[in-house]
Protein backbone atom coordinates (compact mmCIF):
# COMPACT_ATOMS: atom_id res chain seq x y z
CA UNK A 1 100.15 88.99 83.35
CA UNK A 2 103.37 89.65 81.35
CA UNK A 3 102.60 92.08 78.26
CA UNK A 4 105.58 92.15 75.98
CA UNK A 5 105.71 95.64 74.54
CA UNK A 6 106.92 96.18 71.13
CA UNK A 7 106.70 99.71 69.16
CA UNK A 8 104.86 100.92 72.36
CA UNK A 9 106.01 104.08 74.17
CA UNK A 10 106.16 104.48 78.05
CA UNK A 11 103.18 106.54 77.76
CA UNK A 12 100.79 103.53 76.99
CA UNK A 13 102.31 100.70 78.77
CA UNK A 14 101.06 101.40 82.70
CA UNK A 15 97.08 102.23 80.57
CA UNK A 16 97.71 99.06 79.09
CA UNK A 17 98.62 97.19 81.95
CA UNK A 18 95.85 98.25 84.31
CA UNK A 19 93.02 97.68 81.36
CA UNK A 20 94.23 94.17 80.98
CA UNK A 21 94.77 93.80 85.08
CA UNK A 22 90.69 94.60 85.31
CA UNK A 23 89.85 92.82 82.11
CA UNK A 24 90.86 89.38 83.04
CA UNK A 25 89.47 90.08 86.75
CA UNK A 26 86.49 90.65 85.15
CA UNK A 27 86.30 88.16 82.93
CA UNK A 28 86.99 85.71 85.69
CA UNK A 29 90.56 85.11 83.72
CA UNK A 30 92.53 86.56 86.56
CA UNK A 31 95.15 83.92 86.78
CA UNK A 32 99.04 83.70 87.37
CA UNK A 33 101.65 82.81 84.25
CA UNK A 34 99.38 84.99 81.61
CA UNK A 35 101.22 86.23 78.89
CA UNK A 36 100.54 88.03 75.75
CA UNK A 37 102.34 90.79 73.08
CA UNK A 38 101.10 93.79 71.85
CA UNK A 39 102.61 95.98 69.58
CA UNK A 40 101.67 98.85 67.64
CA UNK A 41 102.92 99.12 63.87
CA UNK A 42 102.61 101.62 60.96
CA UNK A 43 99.70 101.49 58.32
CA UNK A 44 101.32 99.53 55.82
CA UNK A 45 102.58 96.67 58.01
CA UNK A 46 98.93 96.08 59.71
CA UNK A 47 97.38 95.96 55.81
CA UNK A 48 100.15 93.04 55.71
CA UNK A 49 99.19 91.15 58.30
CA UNK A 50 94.84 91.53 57.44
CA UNK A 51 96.16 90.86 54.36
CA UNK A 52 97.81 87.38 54.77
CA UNK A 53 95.57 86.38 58.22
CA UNK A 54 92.52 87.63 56.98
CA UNK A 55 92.47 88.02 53.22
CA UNK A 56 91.33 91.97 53.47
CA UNK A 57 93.51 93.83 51.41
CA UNK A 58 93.65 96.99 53.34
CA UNK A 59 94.99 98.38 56.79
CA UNK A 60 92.81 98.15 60.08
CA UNK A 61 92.62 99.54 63.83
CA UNK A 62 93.44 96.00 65.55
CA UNK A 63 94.24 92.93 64.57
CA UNK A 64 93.85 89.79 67.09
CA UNK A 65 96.13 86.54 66.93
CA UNK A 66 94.76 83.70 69.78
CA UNK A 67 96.80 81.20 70.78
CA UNK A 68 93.74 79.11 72.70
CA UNK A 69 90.79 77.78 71.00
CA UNK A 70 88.36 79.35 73.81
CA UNK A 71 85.22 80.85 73.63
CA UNK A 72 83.95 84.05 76.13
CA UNK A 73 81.72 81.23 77.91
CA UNK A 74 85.31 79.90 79.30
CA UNK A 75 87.88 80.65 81.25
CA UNK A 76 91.81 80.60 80.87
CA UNK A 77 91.89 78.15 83.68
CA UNK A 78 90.45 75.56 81.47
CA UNK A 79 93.79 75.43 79.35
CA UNK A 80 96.24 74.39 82.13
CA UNK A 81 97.46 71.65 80.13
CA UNK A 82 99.00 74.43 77.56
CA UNK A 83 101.22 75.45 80.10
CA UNK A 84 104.33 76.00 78.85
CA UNK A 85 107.64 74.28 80.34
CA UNK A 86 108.49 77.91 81.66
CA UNK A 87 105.01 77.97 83.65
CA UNK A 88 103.37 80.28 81.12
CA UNK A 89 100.01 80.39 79.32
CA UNK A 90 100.87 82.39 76.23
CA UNK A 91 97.41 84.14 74.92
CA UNK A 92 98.29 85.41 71.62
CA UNK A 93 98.97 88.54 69.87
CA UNK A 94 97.41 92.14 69.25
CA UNK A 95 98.65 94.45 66.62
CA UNK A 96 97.48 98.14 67.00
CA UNK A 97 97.70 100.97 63.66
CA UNK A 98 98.30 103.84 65.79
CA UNK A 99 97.59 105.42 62.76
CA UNK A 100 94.68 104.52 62.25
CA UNK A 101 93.55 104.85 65.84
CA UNK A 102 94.87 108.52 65.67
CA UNK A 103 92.56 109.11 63.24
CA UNK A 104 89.33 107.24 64.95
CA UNK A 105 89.92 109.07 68.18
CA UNK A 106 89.69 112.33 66.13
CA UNK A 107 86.36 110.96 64.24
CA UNK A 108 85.34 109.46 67.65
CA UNK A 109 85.97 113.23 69.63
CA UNK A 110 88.04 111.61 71.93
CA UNK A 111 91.80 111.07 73.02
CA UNK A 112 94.66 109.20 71.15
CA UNK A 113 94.99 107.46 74.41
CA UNK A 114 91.14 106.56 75.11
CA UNK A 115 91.09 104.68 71.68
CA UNK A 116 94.15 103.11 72.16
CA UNK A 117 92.70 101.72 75.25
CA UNK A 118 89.60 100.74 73.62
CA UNK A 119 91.65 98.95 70.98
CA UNK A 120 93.81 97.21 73.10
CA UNK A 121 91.34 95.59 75.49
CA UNK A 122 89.46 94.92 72.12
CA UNK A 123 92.43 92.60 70.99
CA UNK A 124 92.43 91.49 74.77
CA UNK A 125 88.61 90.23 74.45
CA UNK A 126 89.53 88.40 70.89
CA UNK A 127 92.46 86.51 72.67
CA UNK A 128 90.13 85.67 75.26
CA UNK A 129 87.52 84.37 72.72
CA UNK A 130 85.13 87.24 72.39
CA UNK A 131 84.11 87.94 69.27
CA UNK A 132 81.32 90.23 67.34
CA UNK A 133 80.49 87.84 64.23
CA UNK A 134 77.20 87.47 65.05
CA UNK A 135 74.66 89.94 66.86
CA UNK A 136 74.29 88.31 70.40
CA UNK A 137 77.99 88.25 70.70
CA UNK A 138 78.65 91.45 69.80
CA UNK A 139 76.92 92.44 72.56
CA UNK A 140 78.43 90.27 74.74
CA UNK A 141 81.49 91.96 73.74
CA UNK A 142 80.93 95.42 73.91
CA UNK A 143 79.09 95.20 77.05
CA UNK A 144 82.06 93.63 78.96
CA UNK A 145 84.24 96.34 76.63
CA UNK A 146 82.16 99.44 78.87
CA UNK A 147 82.18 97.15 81.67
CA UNK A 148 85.96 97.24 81.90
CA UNK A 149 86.15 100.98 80.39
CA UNK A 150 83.88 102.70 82.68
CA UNK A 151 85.04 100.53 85.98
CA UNK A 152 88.32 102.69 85.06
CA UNK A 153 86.77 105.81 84.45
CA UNK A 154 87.45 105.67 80.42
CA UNK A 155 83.95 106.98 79.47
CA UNK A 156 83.41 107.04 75.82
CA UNK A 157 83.89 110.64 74.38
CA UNK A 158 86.30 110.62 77.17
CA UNK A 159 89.62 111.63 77.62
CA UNK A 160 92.43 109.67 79.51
């Protein structure tokens, strides 16, 4: 999978890379020409963006853009026809308030870096049609959320 970076630090990028590595293996989305962005941006720019996408007037932790109209029940594989020319399957976008994820990690008793890692394999799921609307899928989602975590050794409470 090819992650384009933007506003994150060296620090984050090989977490990031191995959470999304095991999340799409186990999410049976493990496929070749993945690509998605994920950058981190201040407070006031993520209150933008909920804003205008979303209609909330006030800043977040994550925000999720999908590109594919799947559902968790499918698999990437079932998109091949959105292939680009270059021989990539572009996913979406995920926007992380570092900010604001400072701040949950501290309410949470856990690392800067543990959240972040939660948040960015939350945007992950979203692009790859999880969602927590309803009860049952919630569920769905933070099961496969610890499944990924833990298989990594990012334990809740945890540090990184």
């Amino acid at each position: 999978m090819v992650i384009n970076f933007e506003g994150v630090g060296f620090r984050y990028r090989r977490l990031i890379k191995k959470i999304y590595a095991q999340a799409l293996k186990l999410t049976n989305n493990d496929m070749d020409g993945l690509e998605v962005t994920l950058s981190f941006v201040d407070a006031q720019k993520i209150q933008e963006y909920n804003k205008q996408y979303r209609q909330v007037d006030k800043a977040t932790d994550v925000l999720s853009f999908p590109m594919l109209n799947i559902t968790y029940d499918q698999t990437v594989k079932e998109f091949a026809d959105e292939v680009l020319p270059n021989g990539t399957l572009y996913l979406g976008d995920v926007v992380i308030c570092k900010k604001i994820a400072r701040l949950q990690a501290k309410q949470y008793g856990h690392s800067l870096k543990r959240e972040v890692a939660f948040l960015a394999l939350h945007g992950l799921l979203h692009v790859l049609g999880y969602d927590h609307i309803e009860k049952e899928e919630e569920t769905i989602m933070m099961q496969k959320s610890e499944e990924v975590l833990s298989s990594l050794g990012i334990g809740r409470g945890g540090n990184v």
